[in-house]
N, C-alpha and C. Protein backbone atom coordinates (compact mmCIF):
# COMPACT_ATOMS: atom_id res chain seq x y z
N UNK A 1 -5.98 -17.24 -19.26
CA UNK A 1 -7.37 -17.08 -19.60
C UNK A 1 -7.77 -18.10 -20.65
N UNK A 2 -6.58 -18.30 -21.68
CA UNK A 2 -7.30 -19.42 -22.84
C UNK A 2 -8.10 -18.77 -23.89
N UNK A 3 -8.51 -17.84 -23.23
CA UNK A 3 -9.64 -17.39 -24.82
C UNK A 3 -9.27 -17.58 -26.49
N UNK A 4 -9.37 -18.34 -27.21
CA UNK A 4 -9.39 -17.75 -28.66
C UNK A 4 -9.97 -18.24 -29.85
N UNK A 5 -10.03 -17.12 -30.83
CA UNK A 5 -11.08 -17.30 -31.90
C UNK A 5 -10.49 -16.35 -32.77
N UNK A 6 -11.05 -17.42 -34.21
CA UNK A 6 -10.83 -17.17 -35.65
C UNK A 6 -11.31 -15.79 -35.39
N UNK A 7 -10.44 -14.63 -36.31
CA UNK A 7 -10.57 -13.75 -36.47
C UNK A 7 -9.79 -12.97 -37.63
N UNK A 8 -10.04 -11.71 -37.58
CA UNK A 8 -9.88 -10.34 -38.80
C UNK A 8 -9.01 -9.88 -37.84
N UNK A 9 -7.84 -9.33 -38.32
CA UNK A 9 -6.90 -8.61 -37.68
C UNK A 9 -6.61 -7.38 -38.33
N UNK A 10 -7.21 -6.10 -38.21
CA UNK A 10 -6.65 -4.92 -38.96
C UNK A 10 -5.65 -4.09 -38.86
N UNK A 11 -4.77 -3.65 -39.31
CA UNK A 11 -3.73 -2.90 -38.42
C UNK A 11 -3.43 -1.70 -39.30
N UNK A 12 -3.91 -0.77 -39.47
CA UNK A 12 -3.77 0.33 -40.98
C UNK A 12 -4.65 -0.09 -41.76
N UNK A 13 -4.61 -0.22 -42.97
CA UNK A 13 -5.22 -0.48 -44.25
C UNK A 13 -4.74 -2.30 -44.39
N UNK A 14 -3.97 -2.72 -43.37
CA UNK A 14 -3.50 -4.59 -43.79
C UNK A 14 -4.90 -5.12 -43.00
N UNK A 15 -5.02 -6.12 -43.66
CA UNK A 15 -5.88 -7.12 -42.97
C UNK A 15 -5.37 -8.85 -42.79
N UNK A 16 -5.46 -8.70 -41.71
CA UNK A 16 -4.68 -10.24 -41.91
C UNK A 16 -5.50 -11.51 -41.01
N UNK A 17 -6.03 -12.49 -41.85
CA UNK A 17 -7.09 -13.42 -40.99
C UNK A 17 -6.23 -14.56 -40.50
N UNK A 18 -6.93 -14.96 -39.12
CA UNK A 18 -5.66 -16.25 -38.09
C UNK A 18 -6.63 -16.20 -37.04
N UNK A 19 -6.12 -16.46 -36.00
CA UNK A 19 -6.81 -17.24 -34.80
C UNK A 19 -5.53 -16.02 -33.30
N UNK A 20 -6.65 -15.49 -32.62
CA UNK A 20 -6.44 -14.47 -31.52
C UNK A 20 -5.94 -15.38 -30.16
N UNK A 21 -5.71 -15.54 -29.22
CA UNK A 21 -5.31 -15.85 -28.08
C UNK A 21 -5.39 -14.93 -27.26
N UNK A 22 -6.60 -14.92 -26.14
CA UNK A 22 -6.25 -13.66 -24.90
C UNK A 22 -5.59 -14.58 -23.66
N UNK A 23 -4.31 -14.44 -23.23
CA UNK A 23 -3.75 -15.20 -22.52
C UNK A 23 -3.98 -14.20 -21.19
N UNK A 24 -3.25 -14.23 -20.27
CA UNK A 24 -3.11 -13.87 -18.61
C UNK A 24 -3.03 -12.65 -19.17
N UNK A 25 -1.98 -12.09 -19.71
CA UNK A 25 -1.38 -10.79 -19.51
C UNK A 25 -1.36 -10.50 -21.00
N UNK A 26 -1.58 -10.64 -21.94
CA UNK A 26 -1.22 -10.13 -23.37
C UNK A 26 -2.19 -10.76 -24.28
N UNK A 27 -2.53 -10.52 -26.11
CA UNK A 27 -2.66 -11.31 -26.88
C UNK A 27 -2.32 -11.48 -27.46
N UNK A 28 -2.19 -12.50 -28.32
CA UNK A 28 -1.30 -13.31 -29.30
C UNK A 28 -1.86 -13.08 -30.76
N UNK A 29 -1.48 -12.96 -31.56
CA UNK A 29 -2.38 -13.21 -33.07
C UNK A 29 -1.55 -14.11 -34.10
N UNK A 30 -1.80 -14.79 -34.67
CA UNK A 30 -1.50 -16.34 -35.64
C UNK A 30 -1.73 -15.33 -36.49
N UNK A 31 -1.24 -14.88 -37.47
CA UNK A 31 -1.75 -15.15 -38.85
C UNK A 31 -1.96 -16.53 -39.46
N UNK A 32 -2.71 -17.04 -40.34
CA UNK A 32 -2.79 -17.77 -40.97
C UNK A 32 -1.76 -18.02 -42.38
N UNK A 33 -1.43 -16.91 -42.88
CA UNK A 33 -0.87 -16.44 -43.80
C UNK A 33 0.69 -16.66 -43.52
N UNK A 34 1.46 -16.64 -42.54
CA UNK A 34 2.64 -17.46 -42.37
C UNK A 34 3.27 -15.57 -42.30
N UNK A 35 2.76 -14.80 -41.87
CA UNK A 35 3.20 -13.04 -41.81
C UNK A 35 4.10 -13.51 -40.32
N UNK A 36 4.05 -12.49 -39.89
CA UNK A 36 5.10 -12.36 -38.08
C UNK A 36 3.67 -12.37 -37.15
N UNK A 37 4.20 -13.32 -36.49
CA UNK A 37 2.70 -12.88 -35.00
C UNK A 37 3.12 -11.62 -34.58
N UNK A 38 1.32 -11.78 -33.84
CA UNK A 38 1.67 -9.73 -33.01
C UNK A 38 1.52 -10.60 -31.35
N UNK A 39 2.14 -9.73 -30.82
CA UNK A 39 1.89 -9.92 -29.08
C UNK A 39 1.95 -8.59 -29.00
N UNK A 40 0.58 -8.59 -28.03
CA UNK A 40 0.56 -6.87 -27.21
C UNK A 40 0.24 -7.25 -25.83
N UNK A 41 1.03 -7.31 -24.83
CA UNK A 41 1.00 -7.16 -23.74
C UNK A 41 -0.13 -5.66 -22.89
N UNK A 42 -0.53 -6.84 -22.52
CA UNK A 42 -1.73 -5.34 -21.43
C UNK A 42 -1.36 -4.28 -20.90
N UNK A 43 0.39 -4.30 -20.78
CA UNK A 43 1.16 -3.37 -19.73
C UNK A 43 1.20 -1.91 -21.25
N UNK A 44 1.33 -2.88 -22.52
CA UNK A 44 1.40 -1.82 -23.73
C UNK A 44 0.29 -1.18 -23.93
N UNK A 45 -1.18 -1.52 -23.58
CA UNK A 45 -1.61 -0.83 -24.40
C UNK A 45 -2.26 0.44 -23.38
N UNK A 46 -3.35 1.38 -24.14
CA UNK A 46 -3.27 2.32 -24.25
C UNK A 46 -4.78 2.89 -23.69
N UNK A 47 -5.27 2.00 -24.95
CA UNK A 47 -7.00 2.14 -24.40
C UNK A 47 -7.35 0.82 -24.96
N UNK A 48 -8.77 0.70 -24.62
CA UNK A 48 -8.82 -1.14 -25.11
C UNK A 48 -10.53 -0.84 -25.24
N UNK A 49 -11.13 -0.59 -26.71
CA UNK A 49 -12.63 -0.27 -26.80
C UNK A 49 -13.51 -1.73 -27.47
N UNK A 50 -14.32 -1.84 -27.33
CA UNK A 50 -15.51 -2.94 -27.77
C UNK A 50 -16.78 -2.25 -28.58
N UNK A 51 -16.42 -2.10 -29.91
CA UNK A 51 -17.49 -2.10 -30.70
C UNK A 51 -18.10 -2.27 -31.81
N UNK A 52 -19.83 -2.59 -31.70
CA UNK A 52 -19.88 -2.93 -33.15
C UNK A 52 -18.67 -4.72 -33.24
N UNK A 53 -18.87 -5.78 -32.49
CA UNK A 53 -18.15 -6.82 -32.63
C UNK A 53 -16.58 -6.28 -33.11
N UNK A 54 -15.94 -5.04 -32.55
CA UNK A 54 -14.63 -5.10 -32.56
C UNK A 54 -14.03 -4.89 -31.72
N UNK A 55 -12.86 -5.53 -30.96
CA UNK A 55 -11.87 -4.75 -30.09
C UNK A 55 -10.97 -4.28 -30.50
N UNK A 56 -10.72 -2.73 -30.38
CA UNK A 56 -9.68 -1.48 -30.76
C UNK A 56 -8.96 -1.74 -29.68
N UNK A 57 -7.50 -2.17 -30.02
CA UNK A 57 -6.53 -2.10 -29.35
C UNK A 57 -5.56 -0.60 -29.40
N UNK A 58 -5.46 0.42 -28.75
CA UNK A 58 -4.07 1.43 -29.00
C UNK A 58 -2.92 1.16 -28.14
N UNK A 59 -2.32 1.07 -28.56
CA UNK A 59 -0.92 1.07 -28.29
C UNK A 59 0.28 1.99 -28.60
N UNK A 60 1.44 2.26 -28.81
CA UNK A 60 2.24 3.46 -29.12
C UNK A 60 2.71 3.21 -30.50
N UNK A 61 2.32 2.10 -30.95
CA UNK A 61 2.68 1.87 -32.23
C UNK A 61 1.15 1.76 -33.24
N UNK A 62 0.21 2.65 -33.05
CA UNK A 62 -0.91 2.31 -33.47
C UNK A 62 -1.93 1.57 -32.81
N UNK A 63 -3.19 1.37 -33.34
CA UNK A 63 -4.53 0.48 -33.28
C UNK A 63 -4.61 -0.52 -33.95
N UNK A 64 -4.86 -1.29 -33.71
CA UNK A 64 -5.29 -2.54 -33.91
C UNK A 64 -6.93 -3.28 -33.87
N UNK A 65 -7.66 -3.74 -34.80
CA UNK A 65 -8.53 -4.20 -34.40
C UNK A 65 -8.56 -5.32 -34.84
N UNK A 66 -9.58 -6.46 -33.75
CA UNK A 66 -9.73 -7.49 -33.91
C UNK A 66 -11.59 -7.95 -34.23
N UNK A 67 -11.34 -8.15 -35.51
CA UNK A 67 -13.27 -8.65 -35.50
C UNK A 67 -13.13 -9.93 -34.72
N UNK A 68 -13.84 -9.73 -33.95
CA UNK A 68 -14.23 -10.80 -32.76
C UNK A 68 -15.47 -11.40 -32.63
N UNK A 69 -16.41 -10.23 -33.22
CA UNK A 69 -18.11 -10.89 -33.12
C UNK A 69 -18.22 -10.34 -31.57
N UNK A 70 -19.39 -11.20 -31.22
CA UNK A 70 -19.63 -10.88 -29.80
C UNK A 70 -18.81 -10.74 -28.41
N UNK A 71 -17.77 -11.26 -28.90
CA UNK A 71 -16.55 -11.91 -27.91
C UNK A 71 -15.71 -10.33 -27.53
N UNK A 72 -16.01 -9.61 -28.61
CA UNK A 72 -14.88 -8.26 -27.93
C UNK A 72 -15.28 -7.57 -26.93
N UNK A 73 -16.72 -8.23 -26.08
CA UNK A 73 -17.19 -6.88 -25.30
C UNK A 73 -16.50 -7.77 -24.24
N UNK A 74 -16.56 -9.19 -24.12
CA UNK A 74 -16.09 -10.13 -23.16
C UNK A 74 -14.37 -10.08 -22.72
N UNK A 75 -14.22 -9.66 -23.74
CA UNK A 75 -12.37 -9.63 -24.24
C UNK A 75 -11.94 -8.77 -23.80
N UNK A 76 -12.56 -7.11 -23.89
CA UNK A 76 -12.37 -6.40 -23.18
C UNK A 76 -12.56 -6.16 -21.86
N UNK A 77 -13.80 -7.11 -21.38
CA UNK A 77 -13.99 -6.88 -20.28
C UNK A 77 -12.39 -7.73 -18.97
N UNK A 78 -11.75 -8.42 -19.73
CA UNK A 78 -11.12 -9.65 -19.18
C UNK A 78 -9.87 -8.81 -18.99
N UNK A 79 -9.31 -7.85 -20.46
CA UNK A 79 -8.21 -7.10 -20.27
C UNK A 79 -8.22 -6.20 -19.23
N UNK A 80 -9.42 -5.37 -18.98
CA UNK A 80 -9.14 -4.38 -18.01
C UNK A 80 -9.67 -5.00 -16.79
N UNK A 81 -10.13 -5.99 -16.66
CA UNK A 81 -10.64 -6.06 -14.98
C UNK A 81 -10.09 -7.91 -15.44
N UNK A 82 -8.80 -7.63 -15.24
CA UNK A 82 -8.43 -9.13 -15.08
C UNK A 82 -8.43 -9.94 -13.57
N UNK A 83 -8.70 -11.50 -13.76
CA UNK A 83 -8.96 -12.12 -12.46
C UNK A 83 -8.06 -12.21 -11.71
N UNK A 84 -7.74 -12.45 -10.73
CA UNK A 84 -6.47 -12.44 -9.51
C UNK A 84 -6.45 -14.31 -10.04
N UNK A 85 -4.99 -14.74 -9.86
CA UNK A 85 -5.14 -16.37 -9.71
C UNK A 85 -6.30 -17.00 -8.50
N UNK A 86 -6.23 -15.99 -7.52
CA UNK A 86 -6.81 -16.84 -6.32
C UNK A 86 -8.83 -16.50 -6.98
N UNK A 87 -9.03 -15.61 -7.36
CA UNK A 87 -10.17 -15.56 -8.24
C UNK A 87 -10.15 -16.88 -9.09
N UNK A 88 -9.64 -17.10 -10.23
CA UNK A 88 -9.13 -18.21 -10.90
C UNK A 88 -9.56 -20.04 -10.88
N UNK A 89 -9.33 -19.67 -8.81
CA UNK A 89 -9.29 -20.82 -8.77
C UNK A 89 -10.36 -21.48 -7.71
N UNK A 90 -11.60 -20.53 -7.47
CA UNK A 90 -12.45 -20.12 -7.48
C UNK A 90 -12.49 -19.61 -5.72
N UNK A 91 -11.56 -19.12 -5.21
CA UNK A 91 -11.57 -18.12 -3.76
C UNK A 91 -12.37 -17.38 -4.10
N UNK A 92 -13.23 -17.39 -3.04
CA UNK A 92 -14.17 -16.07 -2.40
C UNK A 92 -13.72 -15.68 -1.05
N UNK A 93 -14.23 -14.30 -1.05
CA UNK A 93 -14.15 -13.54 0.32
C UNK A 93 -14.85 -14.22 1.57
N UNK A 94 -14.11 -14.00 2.03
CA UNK A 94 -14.34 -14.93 3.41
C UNK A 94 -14.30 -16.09 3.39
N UNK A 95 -13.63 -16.96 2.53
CA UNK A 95 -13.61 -18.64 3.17
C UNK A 95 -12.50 -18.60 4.09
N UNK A 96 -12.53 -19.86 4.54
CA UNK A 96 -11.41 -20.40 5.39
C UNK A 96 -10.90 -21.15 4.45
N UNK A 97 -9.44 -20.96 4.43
CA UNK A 97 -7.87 -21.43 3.12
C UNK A 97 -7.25 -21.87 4.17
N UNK A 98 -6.56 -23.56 4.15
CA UNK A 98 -5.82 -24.11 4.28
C UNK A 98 -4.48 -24.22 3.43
N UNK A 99 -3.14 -23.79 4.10
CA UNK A 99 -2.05 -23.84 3.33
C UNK A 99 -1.09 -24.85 3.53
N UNK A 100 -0.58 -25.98 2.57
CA UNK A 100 0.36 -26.22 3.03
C UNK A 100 1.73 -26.88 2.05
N UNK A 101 2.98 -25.78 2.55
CA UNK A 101 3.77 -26.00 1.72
C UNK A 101 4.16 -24.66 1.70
N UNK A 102 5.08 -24.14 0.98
CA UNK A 102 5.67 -23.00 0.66
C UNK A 102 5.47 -22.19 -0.63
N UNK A 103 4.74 -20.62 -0.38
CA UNK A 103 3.89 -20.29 -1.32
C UNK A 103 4.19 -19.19 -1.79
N UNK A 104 4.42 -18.98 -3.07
CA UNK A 104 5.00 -17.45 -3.94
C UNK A 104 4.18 -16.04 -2.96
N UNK A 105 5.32 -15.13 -2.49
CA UNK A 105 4.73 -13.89 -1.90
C UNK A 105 3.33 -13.29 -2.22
N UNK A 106 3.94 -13.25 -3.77
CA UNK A 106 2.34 -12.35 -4.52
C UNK A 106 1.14 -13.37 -4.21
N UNK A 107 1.12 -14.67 -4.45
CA UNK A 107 -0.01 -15.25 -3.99
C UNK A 107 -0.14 -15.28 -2.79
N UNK A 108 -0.06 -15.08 -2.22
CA UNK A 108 -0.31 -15.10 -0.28
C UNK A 108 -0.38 -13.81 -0.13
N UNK A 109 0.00 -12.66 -0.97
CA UNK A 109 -1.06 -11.40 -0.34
C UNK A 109 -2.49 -11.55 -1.45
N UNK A 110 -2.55 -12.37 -2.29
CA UNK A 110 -3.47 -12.41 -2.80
C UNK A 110 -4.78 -13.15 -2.53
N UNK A 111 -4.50 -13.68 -1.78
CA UNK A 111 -5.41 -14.77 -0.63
C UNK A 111 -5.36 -14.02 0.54
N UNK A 112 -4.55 -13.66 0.84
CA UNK A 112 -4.97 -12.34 2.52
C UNK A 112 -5.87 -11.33 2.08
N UNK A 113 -5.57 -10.94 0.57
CA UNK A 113 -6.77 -9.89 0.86
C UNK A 113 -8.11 -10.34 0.56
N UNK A 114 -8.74 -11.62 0.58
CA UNK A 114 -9.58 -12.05 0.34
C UNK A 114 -10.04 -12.82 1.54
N UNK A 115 -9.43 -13.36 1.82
CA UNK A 115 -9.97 -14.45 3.05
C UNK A 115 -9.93 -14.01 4.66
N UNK A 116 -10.89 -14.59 4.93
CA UNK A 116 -11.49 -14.71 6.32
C UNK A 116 -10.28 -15.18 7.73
N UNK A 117 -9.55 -16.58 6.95
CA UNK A 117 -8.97 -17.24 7.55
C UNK A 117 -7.75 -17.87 7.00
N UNK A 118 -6.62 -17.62 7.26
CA UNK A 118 -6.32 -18.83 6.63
C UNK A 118 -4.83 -19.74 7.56
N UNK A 119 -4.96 -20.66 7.57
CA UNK A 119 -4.17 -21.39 8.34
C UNK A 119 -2.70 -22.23 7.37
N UNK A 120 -2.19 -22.07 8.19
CA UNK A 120 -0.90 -22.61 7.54
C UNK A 120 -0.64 -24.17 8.24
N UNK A 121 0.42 -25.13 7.78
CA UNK A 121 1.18 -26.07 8.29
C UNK A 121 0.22 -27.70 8.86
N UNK A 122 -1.05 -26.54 8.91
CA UNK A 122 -1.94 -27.79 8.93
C UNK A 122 -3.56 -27.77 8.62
N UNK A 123 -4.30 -28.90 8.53
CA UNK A 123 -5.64 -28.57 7.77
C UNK A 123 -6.50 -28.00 8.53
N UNK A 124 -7.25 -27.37 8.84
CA UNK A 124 -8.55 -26.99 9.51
C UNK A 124 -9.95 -27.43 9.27
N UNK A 125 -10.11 -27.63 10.31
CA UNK A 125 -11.35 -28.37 10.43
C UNK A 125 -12.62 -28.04 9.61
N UNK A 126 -11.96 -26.02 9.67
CA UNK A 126 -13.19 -25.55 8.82
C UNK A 126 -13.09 -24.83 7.82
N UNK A 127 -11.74 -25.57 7.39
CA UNK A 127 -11.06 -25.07 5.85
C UNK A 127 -12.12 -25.38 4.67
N UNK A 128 -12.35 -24.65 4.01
CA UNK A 128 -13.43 -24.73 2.49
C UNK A 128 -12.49 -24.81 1.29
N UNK A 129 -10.93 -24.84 1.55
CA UNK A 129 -10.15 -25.47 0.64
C UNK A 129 -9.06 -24.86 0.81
N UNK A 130 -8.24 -25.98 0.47
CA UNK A 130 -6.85 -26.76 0.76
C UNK A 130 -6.18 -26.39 -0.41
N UNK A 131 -4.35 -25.71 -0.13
CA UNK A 131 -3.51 -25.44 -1.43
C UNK A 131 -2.70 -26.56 -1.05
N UNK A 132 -2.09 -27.31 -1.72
CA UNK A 132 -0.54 -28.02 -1.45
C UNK A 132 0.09 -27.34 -2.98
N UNK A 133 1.64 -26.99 -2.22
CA UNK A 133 2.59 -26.56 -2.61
C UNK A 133 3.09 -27.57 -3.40
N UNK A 134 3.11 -27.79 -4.64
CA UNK A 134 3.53 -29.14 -5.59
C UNK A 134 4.83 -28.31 -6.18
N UNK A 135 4.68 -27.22 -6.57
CA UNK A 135 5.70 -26.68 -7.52
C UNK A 135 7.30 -26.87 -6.67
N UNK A 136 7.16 -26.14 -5.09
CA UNK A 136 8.22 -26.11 -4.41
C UNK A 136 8.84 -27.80 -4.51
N UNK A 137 7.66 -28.48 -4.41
CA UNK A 137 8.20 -29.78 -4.28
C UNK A 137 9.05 -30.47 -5.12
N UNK A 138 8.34 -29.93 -6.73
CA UNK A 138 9.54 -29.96 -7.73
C UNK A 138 10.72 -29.55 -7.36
N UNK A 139 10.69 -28.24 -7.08
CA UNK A 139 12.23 -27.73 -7.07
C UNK A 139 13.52 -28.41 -6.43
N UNK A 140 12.53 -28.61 -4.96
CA UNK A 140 13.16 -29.28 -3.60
C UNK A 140 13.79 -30.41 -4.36
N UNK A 141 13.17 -31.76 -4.86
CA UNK A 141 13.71 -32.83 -5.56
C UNK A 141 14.42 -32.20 -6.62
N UNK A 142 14.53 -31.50 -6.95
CA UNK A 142 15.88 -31.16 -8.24
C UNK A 142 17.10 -30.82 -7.46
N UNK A 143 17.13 -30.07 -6.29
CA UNK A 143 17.91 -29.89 -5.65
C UNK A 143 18.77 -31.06 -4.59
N UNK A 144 17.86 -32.29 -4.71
CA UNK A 144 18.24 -33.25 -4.15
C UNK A 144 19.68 -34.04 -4.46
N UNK A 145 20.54 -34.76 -3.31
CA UNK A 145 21.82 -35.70 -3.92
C UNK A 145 20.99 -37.05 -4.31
N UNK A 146 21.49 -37.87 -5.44
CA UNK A 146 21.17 -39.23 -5.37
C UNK A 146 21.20 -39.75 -4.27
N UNK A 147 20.28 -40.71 -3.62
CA UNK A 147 20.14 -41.52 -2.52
C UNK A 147 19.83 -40.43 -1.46
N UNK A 148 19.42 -39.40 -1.45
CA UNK A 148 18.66 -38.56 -0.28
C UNK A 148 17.48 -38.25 -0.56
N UNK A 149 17.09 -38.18 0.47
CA UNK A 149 15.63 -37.13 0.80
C UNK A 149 15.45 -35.81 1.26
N UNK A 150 15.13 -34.81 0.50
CA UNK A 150 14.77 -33.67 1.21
C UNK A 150 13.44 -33.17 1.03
N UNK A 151 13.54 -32.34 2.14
CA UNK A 151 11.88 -32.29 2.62
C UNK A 151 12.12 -30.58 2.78
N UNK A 152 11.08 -29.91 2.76
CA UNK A 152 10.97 -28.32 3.12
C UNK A 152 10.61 -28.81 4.94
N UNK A 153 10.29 -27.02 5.30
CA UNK A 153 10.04 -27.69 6.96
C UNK A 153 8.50 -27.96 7.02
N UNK A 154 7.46 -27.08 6.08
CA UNK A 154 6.21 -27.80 6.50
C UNK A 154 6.23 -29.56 6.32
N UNK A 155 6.61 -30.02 4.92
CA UNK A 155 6.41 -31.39 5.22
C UNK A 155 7.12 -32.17 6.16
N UNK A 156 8.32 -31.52 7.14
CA UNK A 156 8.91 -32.02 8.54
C UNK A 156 8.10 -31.87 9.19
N UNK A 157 7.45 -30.86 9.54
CA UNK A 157 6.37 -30.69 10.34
C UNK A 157 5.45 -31.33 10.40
N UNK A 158 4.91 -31.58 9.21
CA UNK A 158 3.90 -32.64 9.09
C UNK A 158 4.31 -34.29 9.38
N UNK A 159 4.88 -34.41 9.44
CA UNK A 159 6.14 -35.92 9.72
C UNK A 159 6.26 -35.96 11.16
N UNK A 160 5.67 -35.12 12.03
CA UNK A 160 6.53 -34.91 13.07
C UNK A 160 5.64 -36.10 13.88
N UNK A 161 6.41 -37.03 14.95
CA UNK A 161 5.90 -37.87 15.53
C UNK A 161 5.84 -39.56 14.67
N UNK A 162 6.36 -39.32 13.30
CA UNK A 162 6.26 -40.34 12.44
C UNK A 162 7.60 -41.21 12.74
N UNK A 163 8.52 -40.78 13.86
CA UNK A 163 9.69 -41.70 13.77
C UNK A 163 10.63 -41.55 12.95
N UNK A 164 10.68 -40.28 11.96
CA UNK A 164 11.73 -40.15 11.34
C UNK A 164 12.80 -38.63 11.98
N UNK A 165 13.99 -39.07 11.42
CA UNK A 165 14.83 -37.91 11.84
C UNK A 165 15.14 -37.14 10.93
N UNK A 166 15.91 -35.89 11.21
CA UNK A 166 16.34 -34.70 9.81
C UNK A 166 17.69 -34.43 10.40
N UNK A 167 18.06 -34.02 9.35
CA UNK A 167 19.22 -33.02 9.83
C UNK A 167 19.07 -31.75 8.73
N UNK A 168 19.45 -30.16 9.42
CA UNK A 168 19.06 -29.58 8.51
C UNK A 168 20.11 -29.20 7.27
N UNK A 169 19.52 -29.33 6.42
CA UNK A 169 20.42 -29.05 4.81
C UNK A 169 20.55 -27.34 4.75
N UNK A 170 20.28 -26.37 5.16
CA UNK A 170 20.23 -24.84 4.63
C UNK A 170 19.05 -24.43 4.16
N UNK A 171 19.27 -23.20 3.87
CA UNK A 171 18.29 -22.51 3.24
C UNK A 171 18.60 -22.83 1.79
N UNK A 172 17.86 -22.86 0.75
CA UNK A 172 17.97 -22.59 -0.48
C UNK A 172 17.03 -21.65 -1.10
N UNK A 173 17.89 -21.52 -2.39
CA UNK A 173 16.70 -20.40 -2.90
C UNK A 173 16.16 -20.98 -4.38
N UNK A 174 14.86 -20.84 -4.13
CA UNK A 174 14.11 -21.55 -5.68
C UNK A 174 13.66 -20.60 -6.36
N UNK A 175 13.92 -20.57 -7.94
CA UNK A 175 13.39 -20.06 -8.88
C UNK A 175 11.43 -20.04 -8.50
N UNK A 176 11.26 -18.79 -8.94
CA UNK A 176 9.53 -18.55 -8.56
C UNK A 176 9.17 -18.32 -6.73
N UNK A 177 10.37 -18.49 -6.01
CA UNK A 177 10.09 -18.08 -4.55
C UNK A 177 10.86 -17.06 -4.22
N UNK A 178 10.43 -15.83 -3.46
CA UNK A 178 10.82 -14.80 -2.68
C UNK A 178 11.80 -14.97 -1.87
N UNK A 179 11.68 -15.78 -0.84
CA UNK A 179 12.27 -15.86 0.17
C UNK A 179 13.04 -17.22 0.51
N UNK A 180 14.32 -17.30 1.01
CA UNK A 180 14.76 -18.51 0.90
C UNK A 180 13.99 -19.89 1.64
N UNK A 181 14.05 -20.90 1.14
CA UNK A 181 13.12 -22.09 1.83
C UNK A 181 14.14 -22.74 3.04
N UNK A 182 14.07 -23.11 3.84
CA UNK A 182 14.27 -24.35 4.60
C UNK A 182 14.11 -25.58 4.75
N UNK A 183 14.87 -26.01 4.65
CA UNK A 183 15.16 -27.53 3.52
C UNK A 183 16.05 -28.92 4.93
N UNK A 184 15.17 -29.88 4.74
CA UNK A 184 15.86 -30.89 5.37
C UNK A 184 16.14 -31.97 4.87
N UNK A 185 17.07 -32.65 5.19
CA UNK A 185 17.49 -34.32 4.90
C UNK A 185 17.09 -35.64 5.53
N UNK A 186 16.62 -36.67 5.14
CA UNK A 186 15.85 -37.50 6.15
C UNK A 186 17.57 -38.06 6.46
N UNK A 187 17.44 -38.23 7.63
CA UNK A 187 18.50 -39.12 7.93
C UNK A 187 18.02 -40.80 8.20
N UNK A 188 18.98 -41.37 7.59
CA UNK A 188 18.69 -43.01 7.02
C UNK A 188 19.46 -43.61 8.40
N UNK A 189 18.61 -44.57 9.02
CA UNK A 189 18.92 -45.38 10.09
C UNK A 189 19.93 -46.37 9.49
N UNK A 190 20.67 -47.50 10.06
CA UNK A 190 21.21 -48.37 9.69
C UNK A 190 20.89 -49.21 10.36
């Protein structure tokens, strides 16, 4: 999410002034004062109120408030009705999603339950926007020998008719993917 701003941090009778962070899933608090940061994860807390420019955090270890000014009704609104990534990145219901590449489980039911359409392995004509898989691609090249090429099978697929050959390397399994990938080697002519 990115959100943050100079703020009052109360926690009991302490007051401690620094700079807030509402990230994806938790917030962060800086003291200024060089004290211990707080992180409260969204999964911790309890109830999450906006008023009077404060957000009341409860949690099992107490309340917390943050003078925020106008920002706590926004802050709160972000904790309890947080965006989906595919929200994020600005999917609406019913477009047509082009995929291509190999894509974390949770995001691909998170785009099914939103979309109209969505096509895999290649572009559509009446795609309103296009994912490429960059991260897998990292992985794939880490997993690589010096002097080879490996490719997942959509980008074979996409190759296909280009004159090059594969042989297949296995399945592997990448950190941040569900399910094992399928992985090829370009084979080098002489």
């Amino acid at each position: 999410m990115g959100n943050e701003a100079a703020c009052t941090l109360k926690i009991g009778k302490r007051k401690s002034i620094g700079k807030a962070l509402l990230e994806t899933s938790e917030i962060l608090f800086r003291p200024g004062d060089g004290s211990p940061r707080v992180k409260i994860p969204f999964g911790a807390m309890k109830s999450v109120k906006a008023v009077d420019g404060e957000l009341c955090v409860e949690t099992s270890n107490g309340t917390m408030t943050f003078e925020l000014g106008p920002a706590a009704t926004k802050w709160r609104e972000k904790i309890l009705h947080p965006k989906s990534r595919a929200e994020k990145l600005g999917v609406k219901s019913g477009m047509n999603v082009s995929l291509l590449g190999e894509f974390d489980g949770d995001f691909l039911k998170e785009l099914r339950a939103a979309m109209k359409m969505i096509t895999t392995r290649k572009v559509d004509a009446k795609s309103e926007m296009i994912f490429l898989a960059v991260n897998l691609a990292s992985r794939v090249c880490g997993a690589c020998e010096p002097g080879s090429i490996l490719v997942t099978s959509s980008v074979r697929d996409l190759a296909a008719g280009k004159g090059f050959e594969w042989d297949y390397a296995g399945d592997h399994t990448f950190k941040g993917f569900d399910e094992p990938v399928h992985v090829y080697r370009l084979r080098w002519s002489s």
